[in-house]
N, C-alpha and C. Protein backbone atom coordinates (compact mmCIF):
# COMPACT_ATOMS: atom_id res chain seq x y z
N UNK A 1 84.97 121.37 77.48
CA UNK A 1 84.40 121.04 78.76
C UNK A 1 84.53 119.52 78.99
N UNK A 2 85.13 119.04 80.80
CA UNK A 2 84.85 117.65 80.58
C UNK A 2 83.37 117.25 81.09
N UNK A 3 83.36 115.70 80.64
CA UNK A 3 82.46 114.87 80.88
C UNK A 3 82.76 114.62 82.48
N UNK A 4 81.54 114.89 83.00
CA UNK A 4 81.20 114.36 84.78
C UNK A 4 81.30 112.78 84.64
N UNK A 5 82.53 111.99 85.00
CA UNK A 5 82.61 110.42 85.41
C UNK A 5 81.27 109.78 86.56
N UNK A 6 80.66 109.36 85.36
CA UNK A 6 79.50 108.31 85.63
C UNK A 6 80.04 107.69 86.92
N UNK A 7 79.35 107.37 88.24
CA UNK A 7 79.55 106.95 89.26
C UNK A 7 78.70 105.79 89.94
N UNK A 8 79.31 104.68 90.03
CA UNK A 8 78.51 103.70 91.14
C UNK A 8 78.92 103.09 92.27
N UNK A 9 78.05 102.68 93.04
CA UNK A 9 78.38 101.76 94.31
C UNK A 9 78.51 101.05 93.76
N UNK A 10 79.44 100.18 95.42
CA UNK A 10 79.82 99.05 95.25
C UNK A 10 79.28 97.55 94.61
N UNK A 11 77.79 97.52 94.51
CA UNK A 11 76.96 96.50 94.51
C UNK A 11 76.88 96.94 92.97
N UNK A 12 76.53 97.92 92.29
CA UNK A 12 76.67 98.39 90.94
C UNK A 12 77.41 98.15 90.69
N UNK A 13 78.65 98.25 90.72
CA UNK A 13 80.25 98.07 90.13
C UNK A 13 80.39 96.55 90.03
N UNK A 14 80.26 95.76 91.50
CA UNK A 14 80.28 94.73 90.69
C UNK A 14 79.73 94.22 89.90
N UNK A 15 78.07 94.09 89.40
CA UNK A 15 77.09 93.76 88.78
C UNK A 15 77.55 94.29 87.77
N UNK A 16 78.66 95.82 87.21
CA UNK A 16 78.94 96.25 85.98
C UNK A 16 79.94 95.30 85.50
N UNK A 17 81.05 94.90 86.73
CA UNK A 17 82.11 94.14 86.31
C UNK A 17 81.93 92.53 86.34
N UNK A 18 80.68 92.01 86.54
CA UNK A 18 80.60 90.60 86.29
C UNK A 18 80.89 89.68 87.59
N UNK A 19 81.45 90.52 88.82
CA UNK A 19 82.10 89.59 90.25
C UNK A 19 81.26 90.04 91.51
N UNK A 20 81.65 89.77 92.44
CA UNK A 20 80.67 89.07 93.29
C UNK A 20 81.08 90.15 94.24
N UNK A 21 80.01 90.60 95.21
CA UNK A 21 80.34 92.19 95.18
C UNK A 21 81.47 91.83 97.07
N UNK A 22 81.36 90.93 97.12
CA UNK A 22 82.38 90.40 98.54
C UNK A 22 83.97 90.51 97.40
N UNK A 23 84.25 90.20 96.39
CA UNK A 23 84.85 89.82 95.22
C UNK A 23 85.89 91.36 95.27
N UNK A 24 85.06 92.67 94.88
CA UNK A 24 85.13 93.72 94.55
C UNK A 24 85.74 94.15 96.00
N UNK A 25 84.97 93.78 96.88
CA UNK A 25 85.81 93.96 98.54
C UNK A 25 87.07 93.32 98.60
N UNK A 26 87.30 92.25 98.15
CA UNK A 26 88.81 91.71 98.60
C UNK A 26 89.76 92.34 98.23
N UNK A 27 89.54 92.94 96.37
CA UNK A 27 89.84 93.59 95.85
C UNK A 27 90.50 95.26 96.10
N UNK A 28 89.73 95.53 96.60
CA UNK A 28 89.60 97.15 97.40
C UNK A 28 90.56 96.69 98.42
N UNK A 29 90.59 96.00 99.29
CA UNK A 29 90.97 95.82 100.33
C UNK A 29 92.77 95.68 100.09
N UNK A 30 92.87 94.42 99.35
CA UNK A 30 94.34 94.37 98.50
C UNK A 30 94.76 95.01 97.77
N UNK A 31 94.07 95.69 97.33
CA UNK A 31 94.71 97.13 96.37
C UNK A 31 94.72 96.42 94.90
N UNK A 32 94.23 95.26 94.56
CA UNK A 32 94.51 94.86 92.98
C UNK A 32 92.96 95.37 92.38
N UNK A 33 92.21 95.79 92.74
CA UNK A 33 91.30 96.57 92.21
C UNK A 33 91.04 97.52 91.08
N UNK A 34 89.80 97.81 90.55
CA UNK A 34 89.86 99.15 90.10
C UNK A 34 90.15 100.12 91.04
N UNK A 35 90.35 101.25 90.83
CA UNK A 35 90.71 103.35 91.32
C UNK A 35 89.06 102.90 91.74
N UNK A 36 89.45 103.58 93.11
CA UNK A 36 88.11 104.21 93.87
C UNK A 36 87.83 105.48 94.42
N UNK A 37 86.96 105.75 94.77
CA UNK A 37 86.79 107.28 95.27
C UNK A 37 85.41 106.72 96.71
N UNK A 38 86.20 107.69 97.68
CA UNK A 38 85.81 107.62 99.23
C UNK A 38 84.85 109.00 98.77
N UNK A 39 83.62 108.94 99.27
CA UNK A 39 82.88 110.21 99.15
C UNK A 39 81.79 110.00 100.14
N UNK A 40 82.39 110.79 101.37
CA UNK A 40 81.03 110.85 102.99
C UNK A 40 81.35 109.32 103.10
N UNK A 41 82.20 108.56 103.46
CA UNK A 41 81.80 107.45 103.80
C UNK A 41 81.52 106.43 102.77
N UNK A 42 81.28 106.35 101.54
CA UNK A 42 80.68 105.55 100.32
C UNK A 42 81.87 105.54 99.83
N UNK A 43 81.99 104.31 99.15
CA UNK A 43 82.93 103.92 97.89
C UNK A 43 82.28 104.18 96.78
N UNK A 44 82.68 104.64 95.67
CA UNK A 44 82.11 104.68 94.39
C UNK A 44 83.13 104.08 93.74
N UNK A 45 82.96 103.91 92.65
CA UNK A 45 84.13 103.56 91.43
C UNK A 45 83.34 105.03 90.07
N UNK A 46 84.18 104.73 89.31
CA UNK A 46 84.37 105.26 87.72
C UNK A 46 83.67 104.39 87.31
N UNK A 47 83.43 104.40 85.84
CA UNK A 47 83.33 103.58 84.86
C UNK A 47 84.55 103.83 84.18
N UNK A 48 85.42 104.73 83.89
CA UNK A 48 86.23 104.95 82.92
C UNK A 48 87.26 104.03 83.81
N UNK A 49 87.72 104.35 85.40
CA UNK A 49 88.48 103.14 86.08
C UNK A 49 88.00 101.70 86.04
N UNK A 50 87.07 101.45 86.22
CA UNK A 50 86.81 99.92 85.83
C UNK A 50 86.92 99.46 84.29
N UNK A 51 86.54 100.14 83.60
CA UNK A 51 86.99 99.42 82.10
C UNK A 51 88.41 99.53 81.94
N UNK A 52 88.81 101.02 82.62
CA UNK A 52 90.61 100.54 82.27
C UNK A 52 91.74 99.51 83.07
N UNK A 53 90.90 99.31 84.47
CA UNK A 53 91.15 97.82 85.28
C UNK A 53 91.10 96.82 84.31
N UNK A 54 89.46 96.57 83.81
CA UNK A 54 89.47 95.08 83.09
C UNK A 54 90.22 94.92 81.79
N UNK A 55 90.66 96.22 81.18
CA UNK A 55 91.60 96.35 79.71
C UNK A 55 92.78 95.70 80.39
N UNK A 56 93.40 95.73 81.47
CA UNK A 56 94.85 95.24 81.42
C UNK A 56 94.93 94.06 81.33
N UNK A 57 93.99 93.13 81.52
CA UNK A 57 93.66 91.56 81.40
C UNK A 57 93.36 91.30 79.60
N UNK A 58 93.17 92.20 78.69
CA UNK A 58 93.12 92.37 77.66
C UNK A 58 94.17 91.50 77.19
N UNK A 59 93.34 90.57 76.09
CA UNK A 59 94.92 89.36 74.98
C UNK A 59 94.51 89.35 73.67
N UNK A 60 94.98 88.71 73.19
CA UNK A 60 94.57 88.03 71.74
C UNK A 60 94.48 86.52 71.99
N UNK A 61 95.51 85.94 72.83
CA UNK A 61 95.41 84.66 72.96
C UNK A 61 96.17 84.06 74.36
N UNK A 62 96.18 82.84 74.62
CA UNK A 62 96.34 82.53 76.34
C UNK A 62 97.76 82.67 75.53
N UNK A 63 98.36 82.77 74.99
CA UNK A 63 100.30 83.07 75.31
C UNK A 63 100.49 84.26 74.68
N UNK A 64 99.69 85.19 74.81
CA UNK A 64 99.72 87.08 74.79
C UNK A 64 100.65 86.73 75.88
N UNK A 65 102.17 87.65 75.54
CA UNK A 65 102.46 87.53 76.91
C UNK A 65 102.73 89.62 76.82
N UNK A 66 101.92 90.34 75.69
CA UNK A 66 102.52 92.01 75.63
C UNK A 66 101.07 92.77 76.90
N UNK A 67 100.53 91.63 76.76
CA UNK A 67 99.32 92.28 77.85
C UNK A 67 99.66 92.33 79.65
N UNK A 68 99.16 93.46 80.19
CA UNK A 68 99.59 92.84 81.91
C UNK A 68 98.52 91.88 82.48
N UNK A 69 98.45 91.63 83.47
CA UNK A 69 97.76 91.18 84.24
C UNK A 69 96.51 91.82 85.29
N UNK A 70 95.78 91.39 85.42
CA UNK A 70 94.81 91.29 86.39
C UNK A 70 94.90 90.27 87.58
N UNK A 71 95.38 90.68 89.09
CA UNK A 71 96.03 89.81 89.96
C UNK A 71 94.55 89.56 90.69
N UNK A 72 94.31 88.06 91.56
CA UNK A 72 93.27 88.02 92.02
C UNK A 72 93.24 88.76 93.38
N UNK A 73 91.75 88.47 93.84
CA UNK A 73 91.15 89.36 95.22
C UNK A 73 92.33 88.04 96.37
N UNK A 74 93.42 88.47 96.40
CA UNK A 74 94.22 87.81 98.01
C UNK A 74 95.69 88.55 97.58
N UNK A 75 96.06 88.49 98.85
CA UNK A 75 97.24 89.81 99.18
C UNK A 75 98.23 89.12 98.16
N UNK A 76 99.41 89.84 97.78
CA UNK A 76 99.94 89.89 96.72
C UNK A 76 101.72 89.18 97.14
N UNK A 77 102.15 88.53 96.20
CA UNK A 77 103.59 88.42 96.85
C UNK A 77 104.68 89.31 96.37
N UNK A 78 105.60 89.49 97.17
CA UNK A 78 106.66 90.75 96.86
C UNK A 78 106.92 90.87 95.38
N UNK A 79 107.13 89.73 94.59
CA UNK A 79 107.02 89.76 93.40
C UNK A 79 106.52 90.20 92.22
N UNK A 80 104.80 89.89 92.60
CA UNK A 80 103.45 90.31 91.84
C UNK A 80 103.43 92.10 92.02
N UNK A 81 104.15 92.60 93.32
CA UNK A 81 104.10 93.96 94.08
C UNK A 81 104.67 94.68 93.02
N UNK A 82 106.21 94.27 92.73
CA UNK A 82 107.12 94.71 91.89
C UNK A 82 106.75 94.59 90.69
N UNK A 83 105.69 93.52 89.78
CA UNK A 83 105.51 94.01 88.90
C UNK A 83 104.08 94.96 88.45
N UNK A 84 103.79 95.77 89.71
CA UNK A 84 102.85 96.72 89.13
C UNK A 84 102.95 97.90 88.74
């Protein structure tokens, strides 16, 4: 049997993820976000999507270069696009 994915709003999510819940909007908005889910109108997130968002920012050290990235909350250039 699976586990029912723990669910929060937006104001939760960010307070889970440490950013500023306008932060989590830019985010959503640009698509460099965690996976969301539309339900009646509400955004929710995962927990299992937000920890696997903040894992890709995951290093050992600032010249890890086997880890991806975490792009910030502003629209993306054709470049940054291609490498997601």
């Amino acid at each position: 049997m699976t586990e029912t994915p723990r669910l929060m709003r937006v104001r939760e999510a960010a307070r889970f993820l440490g950013i500023a819940v306008r932060t989590l909007e830019k985010h959503r908005t640009y698509g460099t976000g965690p996976l969301y889910r539309k339900v009646g109108g509400r955004v929710l997130y995962a927990v299992e999507d937000m920890m696997a968002w903040t894992a890709e920012g995951a290093r050992r050290s600032p010249s890890d270069k086997t880890s991806s990235r975490v792009f910030p909350a502003r629209p993306l250039t054709p470049e940054e696009r291609e490498s997601l």
